[in-house]
Protein backbone atom coordinates (compact mmCIF):
# COMPACT_ATOMS: atom_id res chain seq x y z
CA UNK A 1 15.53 -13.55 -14.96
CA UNK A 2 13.97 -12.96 -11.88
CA UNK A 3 12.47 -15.67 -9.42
CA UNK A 4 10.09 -15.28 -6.95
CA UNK A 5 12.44 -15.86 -3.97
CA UNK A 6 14.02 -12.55 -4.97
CA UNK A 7 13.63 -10.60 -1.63
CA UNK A 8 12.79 -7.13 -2.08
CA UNK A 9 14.71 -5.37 0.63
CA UNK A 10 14.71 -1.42 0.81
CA UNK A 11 17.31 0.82 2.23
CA UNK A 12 17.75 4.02 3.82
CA UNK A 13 20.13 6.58 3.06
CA UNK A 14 20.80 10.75 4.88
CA UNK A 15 21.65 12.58 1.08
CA UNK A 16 23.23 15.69 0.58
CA UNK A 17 21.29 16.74 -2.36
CA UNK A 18 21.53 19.80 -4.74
CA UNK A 19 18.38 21.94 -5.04
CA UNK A 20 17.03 23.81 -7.76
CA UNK A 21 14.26 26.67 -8.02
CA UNK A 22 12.39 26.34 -11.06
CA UNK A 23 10.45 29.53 -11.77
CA UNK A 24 8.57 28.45 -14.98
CA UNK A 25 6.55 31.57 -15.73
CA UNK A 26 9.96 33.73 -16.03
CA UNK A 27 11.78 30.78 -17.92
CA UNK A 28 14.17 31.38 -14.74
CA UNK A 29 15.89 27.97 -13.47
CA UNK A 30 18.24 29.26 -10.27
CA UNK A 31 20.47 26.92 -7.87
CA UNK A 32 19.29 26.82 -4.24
CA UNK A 33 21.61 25.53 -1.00
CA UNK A 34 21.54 21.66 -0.68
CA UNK A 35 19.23 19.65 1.81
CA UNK A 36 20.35 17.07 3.54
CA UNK A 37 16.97 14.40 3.07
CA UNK A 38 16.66 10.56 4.22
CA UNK A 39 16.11 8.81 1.00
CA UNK A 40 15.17 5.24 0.68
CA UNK A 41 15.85 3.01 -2.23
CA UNK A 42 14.11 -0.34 -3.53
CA UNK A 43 14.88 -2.37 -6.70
CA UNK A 44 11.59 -2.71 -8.28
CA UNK A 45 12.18 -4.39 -11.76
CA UNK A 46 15.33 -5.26 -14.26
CA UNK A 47 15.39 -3.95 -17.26
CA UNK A 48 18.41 -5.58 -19.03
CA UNK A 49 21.10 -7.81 -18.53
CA UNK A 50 24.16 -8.25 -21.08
CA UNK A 51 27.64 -9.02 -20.80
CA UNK A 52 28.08 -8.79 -17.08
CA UNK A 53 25.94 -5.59 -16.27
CA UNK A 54 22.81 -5.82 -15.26
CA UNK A 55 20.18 -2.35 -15.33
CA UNK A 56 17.51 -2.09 -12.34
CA UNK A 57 14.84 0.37 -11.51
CA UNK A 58 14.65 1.61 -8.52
CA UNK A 59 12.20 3.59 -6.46
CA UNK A 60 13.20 6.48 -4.75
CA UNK A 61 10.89 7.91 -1.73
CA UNK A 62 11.57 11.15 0.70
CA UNK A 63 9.36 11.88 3.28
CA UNK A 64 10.21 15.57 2.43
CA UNK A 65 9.77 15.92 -0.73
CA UNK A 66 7.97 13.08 -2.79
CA UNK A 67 8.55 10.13 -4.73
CA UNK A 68 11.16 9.03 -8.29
CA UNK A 69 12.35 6.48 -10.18
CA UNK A 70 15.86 6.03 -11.17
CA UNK A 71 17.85 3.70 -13.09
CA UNK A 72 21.01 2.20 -11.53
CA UNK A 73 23.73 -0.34 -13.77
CA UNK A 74 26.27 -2.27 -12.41
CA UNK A 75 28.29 -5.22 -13.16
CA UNK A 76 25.90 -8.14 -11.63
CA UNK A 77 27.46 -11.52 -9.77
CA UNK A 78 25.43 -14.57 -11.71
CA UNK A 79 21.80 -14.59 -12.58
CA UNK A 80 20.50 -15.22 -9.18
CA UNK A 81 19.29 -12.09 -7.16
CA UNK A 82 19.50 -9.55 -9.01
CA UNK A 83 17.31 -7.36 -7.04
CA UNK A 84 19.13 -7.56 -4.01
CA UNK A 85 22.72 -7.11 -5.61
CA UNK A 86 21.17 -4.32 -7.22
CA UNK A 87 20.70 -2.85 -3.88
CA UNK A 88 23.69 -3.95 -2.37
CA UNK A 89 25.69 -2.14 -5.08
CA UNK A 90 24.07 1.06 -4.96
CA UNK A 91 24.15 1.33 -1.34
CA UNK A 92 28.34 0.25 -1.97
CA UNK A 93 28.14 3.49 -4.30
CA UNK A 94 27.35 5.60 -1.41
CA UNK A 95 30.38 4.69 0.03
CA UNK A 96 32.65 5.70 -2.41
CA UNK A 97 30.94 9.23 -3.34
């Protein structure tokens, strides 16, 4: 599905991101106030592609507090690129949150 020409891109996003305090010796799980963190996103690899919507990992890095993976679907344009509209959408999602 993927060609080589696929450019990787990443981008860069200020979140406003929930926290929670895990305390697992008490069994306690207690909300925290949210951080605002710069996060950055890049498509790494699809995982599926079927009528229309396409499913993409992506890494997720902040300087502050570590490193993720997530997965991300949305309804893909053609074959071509997927990796970049992958990124294009999520970073679209943003906007609408």
């Amino acid at each position: 599905m993927q060609s080589r020409k696929d450019k990787k891109m990443s981008f860069t996003v200020s979140k406003q991101c929930s926290v929670v305090k895990n305390y697992p010796e008490l069994g306690i799980v207690k909300s925290a106030n949210s951080e605002t963190l710069n996060v950055t996103y890049e498509a790494i690899i699809v995982n599926s592609v079927d009528a229309g919507v396409a499913e993409v990992q992506f890494s997720v890095k902040s300087d502050d507090i570590g490193e993720g993976i997530i997965t991300y679907s949305f309804n893909h344009n053609g074959l071509d690129n997927l990796l970049v509209q992958a990124e294009t959408a999520l970073k679209n999602s943003f906007n609408y949150l």
